[in-house]
Structure formats: C-alpha cells, structure tokens
PDB file of N, CA and C in Angstrom:
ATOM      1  N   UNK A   1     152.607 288.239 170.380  1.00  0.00           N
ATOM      2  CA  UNK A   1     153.998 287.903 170.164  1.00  0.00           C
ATOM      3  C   UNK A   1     154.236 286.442 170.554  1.00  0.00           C
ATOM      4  N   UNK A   2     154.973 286.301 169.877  1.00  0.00           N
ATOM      5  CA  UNK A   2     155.325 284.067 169.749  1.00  0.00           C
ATOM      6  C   UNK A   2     156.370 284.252 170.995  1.00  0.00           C
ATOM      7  N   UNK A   3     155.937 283.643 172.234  1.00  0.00           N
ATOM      8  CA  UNK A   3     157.024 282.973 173.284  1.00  0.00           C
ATOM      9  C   UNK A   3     157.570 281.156 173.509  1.00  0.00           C
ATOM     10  N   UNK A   4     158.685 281.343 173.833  1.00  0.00           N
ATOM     11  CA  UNK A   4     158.482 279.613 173.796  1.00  0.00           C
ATOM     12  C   UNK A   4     158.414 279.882 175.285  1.00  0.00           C
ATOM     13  N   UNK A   5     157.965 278.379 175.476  1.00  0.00           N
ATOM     14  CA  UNK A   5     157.536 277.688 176.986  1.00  0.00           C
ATOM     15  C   UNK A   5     158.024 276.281 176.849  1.00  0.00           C
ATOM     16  N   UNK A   6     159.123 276.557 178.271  1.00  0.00           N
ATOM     17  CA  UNK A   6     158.934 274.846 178.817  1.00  0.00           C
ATOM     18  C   UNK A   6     158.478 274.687 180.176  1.00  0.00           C
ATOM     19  N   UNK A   7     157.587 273.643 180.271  1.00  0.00           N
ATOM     20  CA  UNK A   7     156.957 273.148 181.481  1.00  0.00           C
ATOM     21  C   UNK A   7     157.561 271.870 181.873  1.00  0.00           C
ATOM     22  N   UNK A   8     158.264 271.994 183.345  1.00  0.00           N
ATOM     23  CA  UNK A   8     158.845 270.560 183.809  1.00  0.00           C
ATOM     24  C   UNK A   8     157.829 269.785 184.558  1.00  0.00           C
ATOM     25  N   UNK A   9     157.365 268.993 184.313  1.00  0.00           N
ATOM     26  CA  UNK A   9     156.358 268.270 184.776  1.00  0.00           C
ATOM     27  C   UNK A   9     156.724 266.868 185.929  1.00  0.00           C
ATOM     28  N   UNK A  10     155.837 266.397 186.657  1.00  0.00           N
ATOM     29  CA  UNK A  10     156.483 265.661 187.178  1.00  0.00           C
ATOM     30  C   UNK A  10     156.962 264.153 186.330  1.00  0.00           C
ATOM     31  N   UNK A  11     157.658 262.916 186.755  1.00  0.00           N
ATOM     32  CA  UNK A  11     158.097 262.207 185.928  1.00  0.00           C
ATOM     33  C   UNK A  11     156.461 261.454 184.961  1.00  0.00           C
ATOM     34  N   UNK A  12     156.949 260.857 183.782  1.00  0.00           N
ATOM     35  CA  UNK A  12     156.004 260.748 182.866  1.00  0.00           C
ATOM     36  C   UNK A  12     156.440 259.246 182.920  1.00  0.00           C
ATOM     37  N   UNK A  13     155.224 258.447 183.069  1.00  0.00           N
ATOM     38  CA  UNK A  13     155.536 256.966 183.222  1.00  0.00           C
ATOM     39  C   UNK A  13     155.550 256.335 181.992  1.00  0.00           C
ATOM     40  N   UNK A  14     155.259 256.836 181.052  1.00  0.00           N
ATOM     41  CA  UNK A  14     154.907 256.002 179.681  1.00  0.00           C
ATOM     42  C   UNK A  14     154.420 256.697 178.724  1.00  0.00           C
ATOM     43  N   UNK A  15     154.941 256.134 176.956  1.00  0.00           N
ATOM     44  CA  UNK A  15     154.404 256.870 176.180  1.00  0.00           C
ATOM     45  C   UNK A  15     152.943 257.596 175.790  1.00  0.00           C
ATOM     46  N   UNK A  16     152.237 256.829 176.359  1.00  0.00           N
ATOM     47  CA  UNK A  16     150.872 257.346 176.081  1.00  0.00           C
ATOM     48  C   UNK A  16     150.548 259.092 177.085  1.00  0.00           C
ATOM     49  N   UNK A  17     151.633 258.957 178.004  1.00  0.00           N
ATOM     50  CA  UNK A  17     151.435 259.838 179.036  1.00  0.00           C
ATOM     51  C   UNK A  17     151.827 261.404 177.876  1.00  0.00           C
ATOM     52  N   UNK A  18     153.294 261.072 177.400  1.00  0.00           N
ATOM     53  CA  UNK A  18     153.755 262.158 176.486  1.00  0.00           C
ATOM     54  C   UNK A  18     152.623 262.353 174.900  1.00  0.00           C
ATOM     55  N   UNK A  19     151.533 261.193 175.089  1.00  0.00           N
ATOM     56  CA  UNK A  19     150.719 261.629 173.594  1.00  0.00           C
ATOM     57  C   UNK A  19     149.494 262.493 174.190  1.00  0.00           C
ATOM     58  N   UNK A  20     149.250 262.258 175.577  1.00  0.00           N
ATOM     59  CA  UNK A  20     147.970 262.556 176.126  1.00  0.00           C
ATOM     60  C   UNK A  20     148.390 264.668 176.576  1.00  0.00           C
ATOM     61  N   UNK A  21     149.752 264.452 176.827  1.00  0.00           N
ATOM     62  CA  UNK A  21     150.010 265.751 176.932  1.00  0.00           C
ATOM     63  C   UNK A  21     150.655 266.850 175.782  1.00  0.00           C
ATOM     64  N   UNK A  22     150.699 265.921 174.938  1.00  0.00           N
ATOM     65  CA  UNK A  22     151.047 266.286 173.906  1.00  0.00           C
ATOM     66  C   UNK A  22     149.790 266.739 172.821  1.00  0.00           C
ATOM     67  N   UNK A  23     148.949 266.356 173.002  1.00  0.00           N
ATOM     68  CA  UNK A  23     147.729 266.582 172.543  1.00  0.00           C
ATOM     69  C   UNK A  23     146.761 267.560 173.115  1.00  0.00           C
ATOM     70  N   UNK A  24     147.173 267.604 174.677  1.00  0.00           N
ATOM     71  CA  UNK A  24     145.939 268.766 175.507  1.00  0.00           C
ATOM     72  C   UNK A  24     147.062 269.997 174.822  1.00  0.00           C
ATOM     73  N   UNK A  25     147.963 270.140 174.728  1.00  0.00           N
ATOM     74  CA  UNK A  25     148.773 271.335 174.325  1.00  0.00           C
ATOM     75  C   UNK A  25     148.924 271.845 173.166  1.00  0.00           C
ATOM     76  N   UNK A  26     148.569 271.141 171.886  1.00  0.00           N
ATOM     77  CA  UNK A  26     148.112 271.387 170.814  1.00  0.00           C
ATOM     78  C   UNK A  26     146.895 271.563 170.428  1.00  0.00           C
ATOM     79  N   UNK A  27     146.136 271.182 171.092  1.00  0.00           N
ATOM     80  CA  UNK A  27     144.622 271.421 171.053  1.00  0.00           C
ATOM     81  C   UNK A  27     144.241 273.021 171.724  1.00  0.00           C
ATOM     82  N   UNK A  28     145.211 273.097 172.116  1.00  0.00           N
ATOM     83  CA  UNK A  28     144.816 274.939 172.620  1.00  0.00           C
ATOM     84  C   UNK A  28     145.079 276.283 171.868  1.00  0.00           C
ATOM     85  N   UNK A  29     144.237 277.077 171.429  1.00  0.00           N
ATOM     86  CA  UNK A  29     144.322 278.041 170.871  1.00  0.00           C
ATOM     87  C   UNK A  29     145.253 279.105 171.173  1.00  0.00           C
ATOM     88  N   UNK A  30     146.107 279.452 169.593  1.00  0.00           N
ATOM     89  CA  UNK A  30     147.725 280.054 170.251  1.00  0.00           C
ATOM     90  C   UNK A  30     148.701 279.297 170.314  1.00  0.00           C
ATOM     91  N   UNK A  31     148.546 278.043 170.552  1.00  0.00           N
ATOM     92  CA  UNK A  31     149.978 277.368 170.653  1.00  0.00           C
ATOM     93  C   UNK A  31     150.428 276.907 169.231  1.00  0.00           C
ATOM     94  N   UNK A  32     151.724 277.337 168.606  1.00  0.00           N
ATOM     95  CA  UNK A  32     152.155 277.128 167.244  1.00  0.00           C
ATOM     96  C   UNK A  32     152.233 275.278 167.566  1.00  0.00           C
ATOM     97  N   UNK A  33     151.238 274.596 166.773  1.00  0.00           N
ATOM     98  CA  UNK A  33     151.371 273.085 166.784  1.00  0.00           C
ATOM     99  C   UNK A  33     152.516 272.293 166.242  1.00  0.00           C
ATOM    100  N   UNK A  34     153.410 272.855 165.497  1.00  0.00           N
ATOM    101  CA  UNK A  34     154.586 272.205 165.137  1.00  0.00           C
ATOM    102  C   UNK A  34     155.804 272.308 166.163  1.00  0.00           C
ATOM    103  N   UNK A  35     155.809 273.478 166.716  1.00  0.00           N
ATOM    104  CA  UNK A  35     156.638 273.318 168.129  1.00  0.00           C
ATOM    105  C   UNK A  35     156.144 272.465 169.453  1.00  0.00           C
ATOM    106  N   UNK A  36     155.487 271.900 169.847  1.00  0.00           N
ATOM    107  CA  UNK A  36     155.148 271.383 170.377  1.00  0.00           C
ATOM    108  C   UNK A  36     156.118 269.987 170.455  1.00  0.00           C
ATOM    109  N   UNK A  37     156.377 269.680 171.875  1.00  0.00           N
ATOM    110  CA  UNK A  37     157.553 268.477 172.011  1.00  0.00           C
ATOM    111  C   UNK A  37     157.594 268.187 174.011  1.00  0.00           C
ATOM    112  N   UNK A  38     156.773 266.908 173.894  1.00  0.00           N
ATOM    113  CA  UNK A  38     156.790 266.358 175.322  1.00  0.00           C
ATOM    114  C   UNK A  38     158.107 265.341 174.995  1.00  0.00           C
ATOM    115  N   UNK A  39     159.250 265.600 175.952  1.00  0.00           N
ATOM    116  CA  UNK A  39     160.154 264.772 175.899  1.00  0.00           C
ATOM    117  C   UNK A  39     160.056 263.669 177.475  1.00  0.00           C
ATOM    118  N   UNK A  40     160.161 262.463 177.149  1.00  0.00           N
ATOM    119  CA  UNK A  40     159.527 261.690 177.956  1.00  0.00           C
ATOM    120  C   UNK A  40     160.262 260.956 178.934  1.00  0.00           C
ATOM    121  N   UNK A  41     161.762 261.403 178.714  1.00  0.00           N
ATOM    122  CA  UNK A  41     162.865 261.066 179.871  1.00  0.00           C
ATOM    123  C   UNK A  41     162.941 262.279 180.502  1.00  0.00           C
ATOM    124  N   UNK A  42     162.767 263.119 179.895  1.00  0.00           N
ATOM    125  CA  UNK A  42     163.609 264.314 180.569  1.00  0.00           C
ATOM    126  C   UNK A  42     162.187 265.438 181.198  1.00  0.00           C
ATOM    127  N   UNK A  43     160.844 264.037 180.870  1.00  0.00           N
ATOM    128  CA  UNK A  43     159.710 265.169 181.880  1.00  0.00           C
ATOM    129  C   UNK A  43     159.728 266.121 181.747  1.00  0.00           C
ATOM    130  N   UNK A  44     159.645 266.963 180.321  1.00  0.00           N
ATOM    131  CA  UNK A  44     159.408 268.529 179.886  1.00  0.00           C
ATOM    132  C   UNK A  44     158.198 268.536 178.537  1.00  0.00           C
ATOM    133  N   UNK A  45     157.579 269.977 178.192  1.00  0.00           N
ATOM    134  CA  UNK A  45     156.854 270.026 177.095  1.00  0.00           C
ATOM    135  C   UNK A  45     157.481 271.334 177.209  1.00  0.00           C
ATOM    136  N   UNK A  46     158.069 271.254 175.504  1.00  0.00           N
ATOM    137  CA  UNK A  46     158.273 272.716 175.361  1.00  0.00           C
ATOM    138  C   UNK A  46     157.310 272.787 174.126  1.00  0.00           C
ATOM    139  N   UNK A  47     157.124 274.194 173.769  1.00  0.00           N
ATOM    140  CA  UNK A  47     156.372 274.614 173.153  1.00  0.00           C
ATOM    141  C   UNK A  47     156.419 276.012 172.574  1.00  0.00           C
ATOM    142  N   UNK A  48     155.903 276.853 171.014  1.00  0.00           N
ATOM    143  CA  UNK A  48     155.481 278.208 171.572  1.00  0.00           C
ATOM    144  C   UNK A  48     154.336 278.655 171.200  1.00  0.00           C
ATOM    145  N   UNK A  49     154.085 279.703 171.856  1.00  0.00           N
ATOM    146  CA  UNK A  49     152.881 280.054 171.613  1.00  0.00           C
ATOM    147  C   UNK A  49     152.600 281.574 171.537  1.00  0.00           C
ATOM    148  N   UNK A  50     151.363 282.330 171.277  1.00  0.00           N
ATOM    149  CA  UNK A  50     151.430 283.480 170.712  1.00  0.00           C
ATOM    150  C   UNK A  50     150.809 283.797 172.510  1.00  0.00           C
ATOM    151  N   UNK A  51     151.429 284.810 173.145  1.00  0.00           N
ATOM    152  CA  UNK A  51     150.876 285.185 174.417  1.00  0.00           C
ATOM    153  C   UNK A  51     149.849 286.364 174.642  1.00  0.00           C
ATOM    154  N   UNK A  52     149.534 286.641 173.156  1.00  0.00           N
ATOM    155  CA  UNK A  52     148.685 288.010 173.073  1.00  0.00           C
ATOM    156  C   UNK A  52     147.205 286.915 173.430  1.00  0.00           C
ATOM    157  N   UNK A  53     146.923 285.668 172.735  1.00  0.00           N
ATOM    158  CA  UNK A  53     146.037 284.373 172.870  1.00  0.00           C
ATOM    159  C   UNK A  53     145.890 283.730 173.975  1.00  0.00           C
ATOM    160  N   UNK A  54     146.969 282.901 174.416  1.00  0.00           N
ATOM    161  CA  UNK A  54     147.264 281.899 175.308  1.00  0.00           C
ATOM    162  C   UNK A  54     148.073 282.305 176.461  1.00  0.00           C
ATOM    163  N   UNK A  55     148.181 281.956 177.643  1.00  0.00           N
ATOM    164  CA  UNK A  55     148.566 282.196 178.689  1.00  0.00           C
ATOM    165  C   UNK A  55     149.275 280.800 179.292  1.00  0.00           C
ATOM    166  N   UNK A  56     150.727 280.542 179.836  1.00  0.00           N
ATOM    167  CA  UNK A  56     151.320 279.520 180.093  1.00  0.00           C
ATOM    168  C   UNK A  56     150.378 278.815 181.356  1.00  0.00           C
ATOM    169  N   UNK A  57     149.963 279.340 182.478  1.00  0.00           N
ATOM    170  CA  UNK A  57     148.952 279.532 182.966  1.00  0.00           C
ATOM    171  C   UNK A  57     147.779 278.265 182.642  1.00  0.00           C
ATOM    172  N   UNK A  58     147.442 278.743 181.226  1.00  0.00           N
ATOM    173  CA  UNK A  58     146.152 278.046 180.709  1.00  0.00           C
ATOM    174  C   UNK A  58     146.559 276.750 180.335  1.00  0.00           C
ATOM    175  N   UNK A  59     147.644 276.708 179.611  1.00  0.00           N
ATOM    176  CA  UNK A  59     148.465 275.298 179.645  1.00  0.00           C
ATOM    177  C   UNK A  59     149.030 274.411 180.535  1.00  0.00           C
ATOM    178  N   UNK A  60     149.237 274.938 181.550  1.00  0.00           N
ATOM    179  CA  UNK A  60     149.401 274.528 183.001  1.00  0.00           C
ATOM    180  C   UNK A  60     148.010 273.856 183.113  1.00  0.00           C
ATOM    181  N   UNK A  61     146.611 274.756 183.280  1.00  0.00           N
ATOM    182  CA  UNK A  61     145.423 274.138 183.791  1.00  0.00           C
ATOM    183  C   UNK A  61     145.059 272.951 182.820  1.00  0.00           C
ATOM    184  N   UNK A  62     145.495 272.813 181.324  1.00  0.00           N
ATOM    185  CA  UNK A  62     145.465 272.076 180.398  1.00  0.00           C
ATOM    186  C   UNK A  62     145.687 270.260 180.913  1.00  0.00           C
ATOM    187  N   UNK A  63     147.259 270.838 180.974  1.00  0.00           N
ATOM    188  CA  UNK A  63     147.980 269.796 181.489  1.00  0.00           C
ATOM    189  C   UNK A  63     147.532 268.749 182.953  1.00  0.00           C
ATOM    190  N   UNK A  64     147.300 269.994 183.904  1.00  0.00           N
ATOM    191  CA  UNK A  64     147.121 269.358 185.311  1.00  0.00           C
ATOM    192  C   UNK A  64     145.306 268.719 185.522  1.00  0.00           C
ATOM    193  N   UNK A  65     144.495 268.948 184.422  1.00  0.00           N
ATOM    194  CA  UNK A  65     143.464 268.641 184.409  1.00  0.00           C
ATOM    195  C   UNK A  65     143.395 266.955 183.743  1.00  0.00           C
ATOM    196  N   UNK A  66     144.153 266.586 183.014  1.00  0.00           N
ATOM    197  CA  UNK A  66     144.826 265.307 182.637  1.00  0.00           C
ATOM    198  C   UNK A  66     145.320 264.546 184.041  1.00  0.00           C
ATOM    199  N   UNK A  67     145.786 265.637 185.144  1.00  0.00           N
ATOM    200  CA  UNK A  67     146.479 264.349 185.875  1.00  0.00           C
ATOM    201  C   UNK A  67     147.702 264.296 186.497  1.00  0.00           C
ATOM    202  N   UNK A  68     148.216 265.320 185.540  1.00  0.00           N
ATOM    203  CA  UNK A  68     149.697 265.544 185.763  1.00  0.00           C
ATOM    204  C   UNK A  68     149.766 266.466 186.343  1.00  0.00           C
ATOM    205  N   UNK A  69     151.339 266.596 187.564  1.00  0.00           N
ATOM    206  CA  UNK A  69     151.529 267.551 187.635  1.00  0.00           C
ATOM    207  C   UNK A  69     152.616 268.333 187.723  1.00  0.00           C
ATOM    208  N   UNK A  70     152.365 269.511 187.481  1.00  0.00           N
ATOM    209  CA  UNK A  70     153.709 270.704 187.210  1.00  0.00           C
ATOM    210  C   UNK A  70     154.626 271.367 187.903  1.00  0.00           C
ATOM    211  N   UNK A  71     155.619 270.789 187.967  1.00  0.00           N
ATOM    212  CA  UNK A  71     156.472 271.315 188.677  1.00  0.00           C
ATOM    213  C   UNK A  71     157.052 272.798 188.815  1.00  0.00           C
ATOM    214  N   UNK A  72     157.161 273.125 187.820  1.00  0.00           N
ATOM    215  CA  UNK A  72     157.546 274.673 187.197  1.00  0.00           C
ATOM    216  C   UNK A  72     157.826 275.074 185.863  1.00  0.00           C
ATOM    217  N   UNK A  73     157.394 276.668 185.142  1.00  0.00           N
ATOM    218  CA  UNK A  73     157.519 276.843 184.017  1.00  0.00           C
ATOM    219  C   UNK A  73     158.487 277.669 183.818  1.00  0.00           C
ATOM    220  N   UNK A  74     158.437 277.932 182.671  1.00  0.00           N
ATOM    221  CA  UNK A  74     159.628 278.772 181.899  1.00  0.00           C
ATOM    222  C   UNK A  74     159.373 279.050 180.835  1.00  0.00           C
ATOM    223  N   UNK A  75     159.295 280.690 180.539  1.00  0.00           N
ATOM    224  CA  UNK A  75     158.657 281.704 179.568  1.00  0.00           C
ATOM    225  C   UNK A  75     159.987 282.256 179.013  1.00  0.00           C
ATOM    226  N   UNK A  76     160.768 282.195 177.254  1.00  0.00           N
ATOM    227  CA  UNK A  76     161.232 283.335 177.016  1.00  0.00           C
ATOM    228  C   UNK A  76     160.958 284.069 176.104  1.00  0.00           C
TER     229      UNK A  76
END
C-alpha cells in the first residue's frame, strides 16, 4: 500500500544538499519517484512510497548515511 512520508531533517545548507538527498530517496526501491520533493527552506523530504517494499526506517538510513541528520518522521 502507497504511504506518503515526510522526514524533517536537520537544516540543509545548500542546493546540492536537497539534490544529494533527493537522489538517495529516489534511488530506493518502493519509493514512487515522481513524489519525491526535498524542500530546502523548510528542511523536509516528502515522499511516497509502497510500505509492503520500503520501510521509512530504510530511508532514514538512506538519508543519514549521506550525512544528514533526521530529526523526525511522519507516516500517513
């Protein structure tokens, strides 16, 4: 089943930061790639993804393996 996810991340210093996370999150199996959206003032990636596949979890380890880190998620 397709859930969206947003992850608040900590602040994002620069565009390359929102392409680099924007890319580990589309590159993961399960996540619908057209929803996908790092907004770069407001330090979020929302996204959805199929959760029978992917686990918010795994996108978390995605993300924080880049560098960044996560403040808290949100599954609905």
């Amino acid at each position: 089943m397709m859930k969206k996810a947003t992850i608040q991340l900590e602040t994002l210093t620069c565009p390359s930061c929102v392409q680099k996370v924007e890319g580990a999150i589309k590159s993961l199996d399960g996540v619908d790639k057209e929803s996908v959206k790092v907004l770069f003032n407001a330090s979020k990636a929302k996204f959805e993804f199929d959760d029978a596949k992917l686990s918010v979890e795994e996108v978390e380890k995605a993300i924080t393996a880049l560098g960044y880190e996560v403040k808290k998620s949100q599954v609905k």
